[in-house]
C-alpha atoms as a PDB file:
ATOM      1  CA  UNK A   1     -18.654 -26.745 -13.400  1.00  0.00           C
ATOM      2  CA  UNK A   2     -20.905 -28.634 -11.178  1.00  0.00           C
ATOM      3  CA  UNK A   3     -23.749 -27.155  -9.411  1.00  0.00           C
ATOM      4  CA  UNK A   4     -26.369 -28.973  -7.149  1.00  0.00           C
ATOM      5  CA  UNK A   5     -25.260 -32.480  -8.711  1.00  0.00           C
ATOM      6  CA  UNK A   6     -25.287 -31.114 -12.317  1.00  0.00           C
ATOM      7  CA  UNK A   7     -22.113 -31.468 -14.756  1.00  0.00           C
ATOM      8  CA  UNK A   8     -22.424 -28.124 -16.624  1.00  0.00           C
ATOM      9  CA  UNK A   9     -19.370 -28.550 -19.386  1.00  0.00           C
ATOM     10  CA  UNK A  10     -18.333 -24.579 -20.003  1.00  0.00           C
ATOM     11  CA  UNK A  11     -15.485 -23.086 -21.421  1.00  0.00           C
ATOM     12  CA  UNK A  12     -13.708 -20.198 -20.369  1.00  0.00           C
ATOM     13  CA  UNK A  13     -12.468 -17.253 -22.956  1.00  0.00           C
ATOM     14  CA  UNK A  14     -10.536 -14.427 -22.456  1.00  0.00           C
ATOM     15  CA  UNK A  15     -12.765 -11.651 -22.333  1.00  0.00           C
ATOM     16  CA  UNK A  16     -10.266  -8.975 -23.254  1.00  0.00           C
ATOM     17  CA  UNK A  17      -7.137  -8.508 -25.765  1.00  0.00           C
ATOM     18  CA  UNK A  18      -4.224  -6.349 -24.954  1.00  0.00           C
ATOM     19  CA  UNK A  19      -3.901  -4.586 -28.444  1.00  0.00           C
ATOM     20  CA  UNK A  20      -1.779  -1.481 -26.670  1.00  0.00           C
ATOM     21  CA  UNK A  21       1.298  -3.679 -25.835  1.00  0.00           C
ATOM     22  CA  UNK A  22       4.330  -3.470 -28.223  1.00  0.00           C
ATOM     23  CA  UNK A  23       7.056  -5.546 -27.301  1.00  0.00           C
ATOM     24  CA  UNK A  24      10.962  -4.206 -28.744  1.00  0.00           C
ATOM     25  CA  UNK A  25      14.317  -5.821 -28.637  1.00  0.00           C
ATOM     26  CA  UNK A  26      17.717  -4.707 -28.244  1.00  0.00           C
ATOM     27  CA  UNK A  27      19.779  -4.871 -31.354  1.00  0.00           C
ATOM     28  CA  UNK A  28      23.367  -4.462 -32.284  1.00  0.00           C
ATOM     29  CA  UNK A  29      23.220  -1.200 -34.770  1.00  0.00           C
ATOM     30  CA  UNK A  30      26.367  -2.067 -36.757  1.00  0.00           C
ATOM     31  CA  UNK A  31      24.859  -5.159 -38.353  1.00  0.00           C
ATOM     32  CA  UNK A  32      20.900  -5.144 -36.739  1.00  0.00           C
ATOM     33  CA  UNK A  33      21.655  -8.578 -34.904  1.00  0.00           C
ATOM     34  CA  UNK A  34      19.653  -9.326 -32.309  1.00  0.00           C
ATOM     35  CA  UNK A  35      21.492  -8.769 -28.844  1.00  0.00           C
ATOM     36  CA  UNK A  36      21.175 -11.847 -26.103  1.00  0.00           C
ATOM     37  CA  UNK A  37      22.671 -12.013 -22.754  1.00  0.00           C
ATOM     38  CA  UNK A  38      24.959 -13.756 -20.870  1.00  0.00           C
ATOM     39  CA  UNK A  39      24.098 -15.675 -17.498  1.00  0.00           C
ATOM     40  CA  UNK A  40      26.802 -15.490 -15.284  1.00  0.00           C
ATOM     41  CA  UNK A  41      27.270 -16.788 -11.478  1.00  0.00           C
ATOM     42  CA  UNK A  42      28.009 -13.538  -9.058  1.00  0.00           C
ATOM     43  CA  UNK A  43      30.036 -15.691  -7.115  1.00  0.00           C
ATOM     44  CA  UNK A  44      32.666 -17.324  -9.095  1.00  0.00           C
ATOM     45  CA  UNK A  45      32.071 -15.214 -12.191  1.00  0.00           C
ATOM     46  CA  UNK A  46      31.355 -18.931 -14.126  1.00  0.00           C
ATOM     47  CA  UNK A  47      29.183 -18.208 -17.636  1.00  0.00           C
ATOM     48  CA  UNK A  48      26.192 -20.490 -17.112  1.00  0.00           C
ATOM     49  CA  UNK A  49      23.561 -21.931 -19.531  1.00  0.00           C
ATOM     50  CA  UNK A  50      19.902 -21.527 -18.959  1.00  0.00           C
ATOM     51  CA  UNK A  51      18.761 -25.374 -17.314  1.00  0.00           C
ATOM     52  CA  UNK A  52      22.037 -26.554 -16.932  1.00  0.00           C
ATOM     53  CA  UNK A  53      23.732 -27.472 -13.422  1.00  0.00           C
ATOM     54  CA  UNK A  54      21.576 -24.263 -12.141  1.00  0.00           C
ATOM     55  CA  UNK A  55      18.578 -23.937  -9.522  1.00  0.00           C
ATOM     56  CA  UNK A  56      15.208 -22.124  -8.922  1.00  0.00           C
ATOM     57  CA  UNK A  57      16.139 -20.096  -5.602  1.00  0.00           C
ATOM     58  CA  UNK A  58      13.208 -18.089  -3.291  1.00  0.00           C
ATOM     59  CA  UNK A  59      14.899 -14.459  -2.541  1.00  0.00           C
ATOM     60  CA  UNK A  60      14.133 -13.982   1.183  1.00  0.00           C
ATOM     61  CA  UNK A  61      15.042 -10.516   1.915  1.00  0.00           C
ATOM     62  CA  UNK A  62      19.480 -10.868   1.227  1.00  0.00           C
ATOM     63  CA  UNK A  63      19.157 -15.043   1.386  1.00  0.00           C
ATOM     64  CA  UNK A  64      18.456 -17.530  -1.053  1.00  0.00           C
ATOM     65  CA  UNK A  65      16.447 -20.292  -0.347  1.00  0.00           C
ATOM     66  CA  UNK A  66      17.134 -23.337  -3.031  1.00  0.00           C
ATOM     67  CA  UNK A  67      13.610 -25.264  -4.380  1.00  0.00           C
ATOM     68  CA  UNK A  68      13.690 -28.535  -5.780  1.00  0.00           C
ATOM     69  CA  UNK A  69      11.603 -29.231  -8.788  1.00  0.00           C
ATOM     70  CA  UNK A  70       9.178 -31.677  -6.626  1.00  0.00           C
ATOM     71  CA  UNK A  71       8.745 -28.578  -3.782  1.00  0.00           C
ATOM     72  CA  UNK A  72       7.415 -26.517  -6.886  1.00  0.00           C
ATOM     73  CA  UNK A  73       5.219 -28.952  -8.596  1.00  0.00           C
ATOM     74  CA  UNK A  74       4.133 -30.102  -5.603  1.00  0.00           C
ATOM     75  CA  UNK A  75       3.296 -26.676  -4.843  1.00  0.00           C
ATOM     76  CA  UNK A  76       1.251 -25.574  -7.975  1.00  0.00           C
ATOM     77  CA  UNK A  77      -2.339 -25.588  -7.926  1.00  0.00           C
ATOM     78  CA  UNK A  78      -3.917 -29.157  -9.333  1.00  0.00           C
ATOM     79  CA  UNK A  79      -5.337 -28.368 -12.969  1.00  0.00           C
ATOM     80  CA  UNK A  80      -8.064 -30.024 -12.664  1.00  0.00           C
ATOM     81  CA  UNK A  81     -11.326 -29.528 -15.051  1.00  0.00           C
ATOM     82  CA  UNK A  82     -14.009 -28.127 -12.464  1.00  0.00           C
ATOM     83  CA  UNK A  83     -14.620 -24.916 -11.773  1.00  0.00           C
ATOM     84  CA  UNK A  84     -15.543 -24.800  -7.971  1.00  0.00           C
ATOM     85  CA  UNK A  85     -18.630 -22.899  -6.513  1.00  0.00           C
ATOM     86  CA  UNK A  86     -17.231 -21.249  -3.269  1.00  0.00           C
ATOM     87  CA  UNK A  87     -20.511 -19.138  -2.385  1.00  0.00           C
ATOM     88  CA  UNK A  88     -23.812 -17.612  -4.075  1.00  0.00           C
ATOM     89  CA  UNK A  89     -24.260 -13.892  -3.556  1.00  0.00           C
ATOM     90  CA  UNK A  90     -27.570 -12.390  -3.879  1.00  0.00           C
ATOM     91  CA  UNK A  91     -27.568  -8.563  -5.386  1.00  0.00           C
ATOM     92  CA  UNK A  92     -24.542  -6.804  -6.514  1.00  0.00           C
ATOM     93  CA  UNK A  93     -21.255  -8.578  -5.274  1.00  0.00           C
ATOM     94  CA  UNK A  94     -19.503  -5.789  -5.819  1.00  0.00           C
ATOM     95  CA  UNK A  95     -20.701  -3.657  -2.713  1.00  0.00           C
ATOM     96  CA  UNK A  96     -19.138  -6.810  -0.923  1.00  0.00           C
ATOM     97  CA  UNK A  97     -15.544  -6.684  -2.716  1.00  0.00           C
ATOM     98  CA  UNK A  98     -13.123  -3.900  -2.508  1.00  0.00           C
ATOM     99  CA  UNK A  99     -12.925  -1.778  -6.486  1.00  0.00           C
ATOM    100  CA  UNK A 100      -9.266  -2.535  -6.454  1.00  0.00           C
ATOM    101  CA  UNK A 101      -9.958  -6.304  -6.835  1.00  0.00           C
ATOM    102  CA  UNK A 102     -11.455  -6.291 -10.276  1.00  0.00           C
ATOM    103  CA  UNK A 103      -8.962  -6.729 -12.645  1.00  0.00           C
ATOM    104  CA  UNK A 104      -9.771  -8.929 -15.709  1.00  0.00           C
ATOM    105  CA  UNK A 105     -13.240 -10.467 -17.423  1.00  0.00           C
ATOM    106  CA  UNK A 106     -13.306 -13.990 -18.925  1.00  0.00           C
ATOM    107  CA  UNK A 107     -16.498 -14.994 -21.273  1.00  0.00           C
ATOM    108  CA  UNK A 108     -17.885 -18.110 -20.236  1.00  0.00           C
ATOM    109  CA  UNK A 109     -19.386 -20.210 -23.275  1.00  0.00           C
ATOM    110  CA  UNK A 110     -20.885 -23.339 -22.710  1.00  0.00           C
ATOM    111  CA  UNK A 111     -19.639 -26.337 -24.492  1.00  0.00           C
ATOM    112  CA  UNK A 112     -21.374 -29.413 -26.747  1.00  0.00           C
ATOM    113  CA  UNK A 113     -24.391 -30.894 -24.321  1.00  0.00           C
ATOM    114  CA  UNK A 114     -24.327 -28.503 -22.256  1.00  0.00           C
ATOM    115  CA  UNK A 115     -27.054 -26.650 -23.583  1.00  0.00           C
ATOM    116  CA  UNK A 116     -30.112 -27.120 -21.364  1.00  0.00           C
ATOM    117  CA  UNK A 117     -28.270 -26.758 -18.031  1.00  0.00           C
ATOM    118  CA  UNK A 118     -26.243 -24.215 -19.051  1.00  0.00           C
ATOM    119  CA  UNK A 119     -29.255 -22.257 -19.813  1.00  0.00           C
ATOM    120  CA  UNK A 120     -30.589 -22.858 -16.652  1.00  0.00           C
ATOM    121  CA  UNK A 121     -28.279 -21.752 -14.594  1.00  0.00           C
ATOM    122  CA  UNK A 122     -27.838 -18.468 -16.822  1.00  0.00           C
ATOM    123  CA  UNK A 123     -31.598 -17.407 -16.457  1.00  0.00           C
ATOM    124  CA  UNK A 124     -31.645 -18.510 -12.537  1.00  0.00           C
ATOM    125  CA  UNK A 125     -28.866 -16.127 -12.003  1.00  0.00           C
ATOM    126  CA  UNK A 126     -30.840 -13.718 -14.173  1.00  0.00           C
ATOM    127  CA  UNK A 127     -34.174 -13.831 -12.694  1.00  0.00           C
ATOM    128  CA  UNK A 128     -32.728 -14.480  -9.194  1.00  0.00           C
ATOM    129  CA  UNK A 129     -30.037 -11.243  -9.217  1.00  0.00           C
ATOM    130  CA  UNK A 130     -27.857 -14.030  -7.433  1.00  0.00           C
ATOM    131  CA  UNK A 131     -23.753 -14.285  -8.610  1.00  0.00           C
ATOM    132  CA  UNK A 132     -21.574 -17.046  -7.775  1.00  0.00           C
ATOM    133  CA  UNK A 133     -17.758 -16.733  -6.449  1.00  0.00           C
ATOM    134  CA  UNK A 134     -16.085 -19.240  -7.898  1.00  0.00           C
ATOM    135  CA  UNK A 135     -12.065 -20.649  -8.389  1.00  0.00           C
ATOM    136  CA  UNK A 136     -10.733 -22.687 -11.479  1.00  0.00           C
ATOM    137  CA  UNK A 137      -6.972 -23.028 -12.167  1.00  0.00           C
ATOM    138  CA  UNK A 138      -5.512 -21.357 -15.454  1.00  0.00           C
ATOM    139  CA  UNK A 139      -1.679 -21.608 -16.264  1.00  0.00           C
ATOM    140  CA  UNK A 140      -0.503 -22.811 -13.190  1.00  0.00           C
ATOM    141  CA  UNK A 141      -2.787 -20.024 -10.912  1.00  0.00           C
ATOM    142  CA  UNK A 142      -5.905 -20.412  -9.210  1.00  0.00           C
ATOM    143  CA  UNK A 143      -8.204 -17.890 -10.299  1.00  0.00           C
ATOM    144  CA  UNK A 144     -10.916 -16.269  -8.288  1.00  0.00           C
ATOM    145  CA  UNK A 145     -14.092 -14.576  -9.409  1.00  0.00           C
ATOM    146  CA  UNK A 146     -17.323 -13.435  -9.884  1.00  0.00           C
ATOM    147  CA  UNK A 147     -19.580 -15.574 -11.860  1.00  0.00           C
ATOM    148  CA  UNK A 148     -22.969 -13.837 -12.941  1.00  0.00           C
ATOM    149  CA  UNK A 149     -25.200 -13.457 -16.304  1.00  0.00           C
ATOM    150  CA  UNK A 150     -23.980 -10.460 -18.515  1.00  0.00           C
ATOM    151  CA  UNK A 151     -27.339 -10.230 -20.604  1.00  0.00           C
ATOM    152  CA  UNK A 152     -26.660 -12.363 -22.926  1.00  0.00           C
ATOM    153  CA  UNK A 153     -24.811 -15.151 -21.539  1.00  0.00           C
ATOM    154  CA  UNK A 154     -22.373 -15.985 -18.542  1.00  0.00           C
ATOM    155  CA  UNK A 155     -19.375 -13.926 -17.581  1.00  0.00           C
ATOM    156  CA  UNK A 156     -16.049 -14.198 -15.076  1.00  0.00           C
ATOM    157  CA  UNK A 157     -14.836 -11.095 -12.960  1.00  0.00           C
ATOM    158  CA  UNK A 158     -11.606 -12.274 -12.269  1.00  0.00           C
ATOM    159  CA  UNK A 159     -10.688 -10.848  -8.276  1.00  0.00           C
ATOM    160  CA  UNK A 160      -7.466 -10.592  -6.995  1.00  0.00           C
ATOM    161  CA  UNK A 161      -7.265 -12.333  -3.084  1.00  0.00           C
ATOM    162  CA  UNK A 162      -7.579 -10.329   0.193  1.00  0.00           C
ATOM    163  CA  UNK A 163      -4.205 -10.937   0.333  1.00  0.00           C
ATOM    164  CA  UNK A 164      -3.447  -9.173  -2.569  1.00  0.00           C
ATOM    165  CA  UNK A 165      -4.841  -5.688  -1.713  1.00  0.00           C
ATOM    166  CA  UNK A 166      -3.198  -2.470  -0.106  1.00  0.00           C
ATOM    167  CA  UNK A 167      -4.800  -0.286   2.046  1.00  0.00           C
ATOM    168  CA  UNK A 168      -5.472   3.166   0.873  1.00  0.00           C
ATOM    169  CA  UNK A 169      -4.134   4.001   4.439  1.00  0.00           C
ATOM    170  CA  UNK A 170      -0.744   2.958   2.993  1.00  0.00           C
ATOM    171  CA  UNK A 171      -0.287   5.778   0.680  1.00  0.00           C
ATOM    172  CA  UNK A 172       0.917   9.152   1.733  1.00  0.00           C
ATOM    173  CA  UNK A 173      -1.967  11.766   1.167  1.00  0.00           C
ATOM    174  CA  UNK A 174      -1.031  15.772   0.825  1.00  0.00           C
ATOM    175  CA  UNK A 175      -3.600  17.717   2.482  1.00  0.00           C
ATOM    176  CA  UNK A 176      -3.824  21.875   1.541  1.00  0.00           C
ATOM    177  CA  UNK A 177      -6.492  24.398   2.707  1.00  0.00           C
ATOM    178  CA  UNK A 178      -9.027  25.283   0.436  1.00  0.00           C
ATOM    179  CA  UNK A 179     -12.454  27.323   1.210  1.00  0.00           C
ATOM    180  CA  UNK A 180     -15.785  26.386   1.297  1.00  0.00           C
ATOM    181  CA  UNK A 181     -16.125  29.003  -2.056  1.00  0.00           C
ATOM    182  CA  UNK A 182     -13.533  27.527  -3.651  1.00  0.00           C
ATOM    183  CA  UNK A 183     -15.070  24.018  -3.544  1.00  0.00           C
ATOM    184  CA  UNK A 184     -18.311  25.227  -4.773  1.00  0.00           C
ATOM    185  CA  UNK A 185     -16.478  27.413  -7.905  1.00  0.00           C
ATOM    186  CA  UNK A 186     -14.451  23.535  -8.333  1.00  0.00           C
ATOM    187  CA  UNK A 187     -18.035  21.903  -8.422  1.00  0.00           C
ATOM    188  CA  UNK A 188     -19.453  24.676 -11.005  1.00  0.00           C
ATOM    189  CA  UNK A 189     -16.384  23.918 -13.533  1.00  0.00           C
ATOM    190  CA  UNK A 190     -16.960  20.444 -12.852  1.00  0.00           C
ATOM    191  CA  UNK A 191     -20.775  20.704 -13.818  1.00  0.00           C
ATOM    192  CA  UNK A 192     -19.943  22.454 -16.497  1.00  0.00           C
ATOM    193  CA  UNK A 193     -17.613  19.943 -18.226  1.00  0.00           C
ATOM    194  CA  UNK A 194     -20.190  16.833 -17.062  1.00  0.00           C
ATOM    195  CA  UNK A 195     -21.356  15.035 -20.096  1.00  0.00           C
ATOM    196  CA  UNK A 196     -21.633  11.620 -21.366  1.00  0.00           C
ATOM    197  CA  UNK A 197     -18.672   9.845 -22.019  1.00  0.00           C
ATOM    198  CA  UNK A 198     -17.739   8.313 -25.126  1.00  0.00           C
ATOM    199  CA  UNK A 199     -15.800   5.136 -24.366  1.00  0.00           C
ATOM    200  CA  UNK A 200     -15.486   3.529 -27.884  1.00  0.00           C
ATOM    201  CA  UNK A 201     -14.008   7.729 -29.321  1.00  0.00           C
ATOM    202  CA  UNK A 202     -10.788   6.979 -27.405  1.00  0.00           C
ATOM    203  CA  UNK A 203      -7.881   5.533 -28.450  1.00  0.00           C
ATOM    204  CA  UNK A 204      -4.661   4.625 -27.442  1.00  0.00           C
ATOM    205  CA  UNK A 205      -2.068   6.273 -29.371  1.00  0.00           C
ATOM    206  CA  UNK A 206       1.443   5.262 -28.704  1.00  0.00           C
ATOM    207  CA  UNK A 207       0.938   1.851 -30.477  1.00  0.00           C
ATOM    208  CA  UNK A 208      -0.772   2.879 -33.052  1.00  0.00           C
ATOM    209  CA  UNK A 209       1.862   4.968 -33.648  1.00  0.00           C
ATOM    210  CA  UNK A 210       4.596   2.400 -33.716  1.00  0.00           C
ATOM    211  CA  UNK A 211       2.489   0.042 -36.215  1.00  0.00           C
ATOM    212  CA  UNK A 212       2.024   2.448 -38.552  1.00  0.00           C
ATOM    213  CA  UNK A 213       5.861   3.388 -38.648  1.00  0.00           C
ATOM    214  CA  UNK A 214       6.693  -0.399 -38.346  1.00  0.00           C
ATOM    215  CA  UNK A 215       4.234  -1.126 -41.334  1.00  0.00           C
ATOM    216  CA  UNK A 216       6.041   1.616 -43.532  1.00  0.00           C
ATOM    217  CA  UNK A 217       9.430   0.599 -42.669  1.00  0.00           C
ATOM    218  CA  UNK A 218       8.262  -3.140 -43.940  1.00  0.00           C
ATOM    219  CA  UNK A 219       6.827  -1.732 -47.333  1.00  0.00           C
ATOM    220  CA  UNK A 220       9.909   0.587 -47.749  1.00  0.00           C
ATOM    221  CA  UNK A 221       8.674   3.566 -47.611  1.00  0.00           C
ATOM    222  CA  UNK A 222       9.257   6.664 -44.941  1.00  0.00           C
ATOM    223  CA  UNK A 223       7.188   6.878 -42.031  1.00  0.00           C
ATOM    224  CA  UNK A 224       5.500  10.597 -41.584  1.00  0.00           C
ATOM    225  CA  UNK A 225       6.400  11.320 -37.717  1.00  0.00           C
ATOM    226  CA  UNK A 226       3.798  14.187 -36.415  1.00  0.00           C
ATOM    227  CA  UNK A 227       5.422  16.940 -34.877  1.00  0.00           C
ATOM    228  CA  UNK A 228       4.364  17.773 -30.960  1.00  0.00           C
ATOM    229  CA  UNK A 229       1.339  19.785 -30.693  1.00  0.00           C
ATOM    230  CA  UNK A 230       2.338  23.181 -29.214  1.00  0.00           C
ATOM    231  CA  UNK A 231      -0.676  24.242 -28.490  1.00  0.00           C
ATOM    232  CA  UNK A 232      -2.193  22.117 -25.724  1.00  0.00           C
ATOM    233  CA  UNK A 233      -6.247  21.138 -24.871  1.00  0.00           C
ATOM    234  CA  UNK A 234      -7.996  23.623 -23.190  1.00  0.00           C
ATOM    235  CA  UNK A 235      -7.872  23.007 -19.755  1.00  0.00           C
ATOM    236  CA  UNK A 236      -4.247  21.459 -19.706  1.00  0.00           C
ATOM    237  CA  UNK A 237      -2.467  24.407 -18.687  1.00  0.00           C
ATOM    238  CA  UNK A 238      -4.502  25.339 -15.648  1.00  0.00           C
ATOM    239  CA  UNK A 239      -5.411  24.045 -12.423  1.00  0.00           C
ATOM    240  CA  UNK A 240      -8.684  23.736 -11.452  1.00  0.00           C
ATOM    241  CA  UNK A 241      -7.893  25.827  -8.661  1.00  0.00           C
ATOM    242  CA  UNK A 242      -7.261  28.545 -11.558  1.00  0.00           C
ATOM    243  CA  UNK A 243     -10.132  27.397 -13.259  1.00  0.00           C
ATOM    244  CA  UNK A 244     -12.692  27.930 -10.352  1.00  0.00           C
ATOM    245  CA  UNK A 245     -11.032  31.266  -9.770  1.00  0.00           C
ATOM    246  CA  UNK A 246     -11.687  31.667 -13.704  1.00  0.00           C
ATOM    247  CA  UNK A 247     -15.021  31.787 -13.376  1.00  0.00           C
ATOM    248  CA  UNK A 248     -16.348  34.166 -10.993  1.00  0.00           C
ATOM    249  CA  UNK A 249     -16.651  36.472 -13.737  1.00  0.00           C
ATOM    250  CA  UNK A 250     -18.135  34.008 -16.211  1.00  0.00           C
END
């Protein structure tokens, strides 16, 4: 990163791990071997082998548009080993940024020599409340984010472009009559259940689950499978509609 003139030699780290994906493959269950498919041409019906006599097409709407291997290298971002500064933001650059635009966080350590500057420019974002936007390429995309000091060092919002977004306009809203009392009887249930949240309590459970039959499958043993829950959480069965009716005599 260079800022003013100064080299600033960081590093960017993944800020997040995706621990709830579990990936499965198809397998033949006569013998367990792995299943693969076949490429063939819709055309002539010819079988035909991943990078050989074949093209990268762009589907545009029912045509095909062919793309040499020069259009699409040409094409990719450079990778290059500065992160550019597109803008400083004072205050929260959120209230400038649509919500929907967040969507990952990248740690941002600072590598050998860079101690001194790197400080510097983490306590003058600090003291200043400033953020920077900034771009840097990572496999092949050019990322976009907010750059500002987390507390204890310097962190990436990744944001996705303009481009990117939908409107909320575009999605079909269902609109039903409801009273003036039956908002207020909503926002009593609703007080009611207000609390503090515990983020680090919940858990995902579906791969959990899957490791831990997995894991006894591997050491030979049977894997206990919980039955479904018949009873359900409070709450689950009823609307809050129901709820807010509930409660008039609570």
């Amino acid at each position: 990163m260079v800022f003013q003139g100064i080299a600033i030699p960081v590093k960017v780290f993944k800020a997040t791990r995706d621990t709830t994906k579990i990936s499965l493959c198809t397998c033949h269950s006569k013998d367990m071997g792995r299943a693969r498919q076949k490429l063939f041409c819709e055309v002539c019906g010819e079988e035909i082998q991943r990078g050989v006599n074949t093209t990268s097409c762009y589907e545009l709407g029912s045509e095909l548009i062919p793309m040499t291997d020069a259009e699409i290298a040409g094409s990719r971002p450079e990778r290059g080993k500065t992160m550019r500064i597109l803008g400083v933001v004072k205050g929260d650059p959120t209230k400038l940024i649509p919500e929907t635009a967040i969507t990952d966080a990248y740690f941002v350590g600072g590598e050998e020599g860079a101690g001194r500057t790197y400080s510097l420019l983490r306590d003058a974002l600090d003291k200043g409340k400033f953020s920077l936007i900034v771009q840097f390429v990572k496999a092949k995309s050019e990322i976009l984010g907010i750059l500002r000091n987390n507390g204890l060092g310097l962190i990436i919002y990744e944001i996705r472009y303009a481009s990117e977004l939908l409107e909320a306009s575009d999605v079909p809203m269902v609109e039903g009559n409801v009273t003036a009392s039956q908002v207020e009887k909503a926002v009593h249930i609703l007080e009611k259940m207000a609390g503090d949240f515990n983020y680090d309590g919940v858990k995902e459970t579906y791969s959990t689950m899957i490791r831990e039959i997995v894991e006894a499958k591997a050491l030979g043993g049977t894997p206990l499978i919980a039955e479904k829950m018949e009873a359900k959480a409070e709450g689950d069965l009823d609307s809050l509609l129901d709820l807010a009716e509930k409660s008039v005599d609570a």
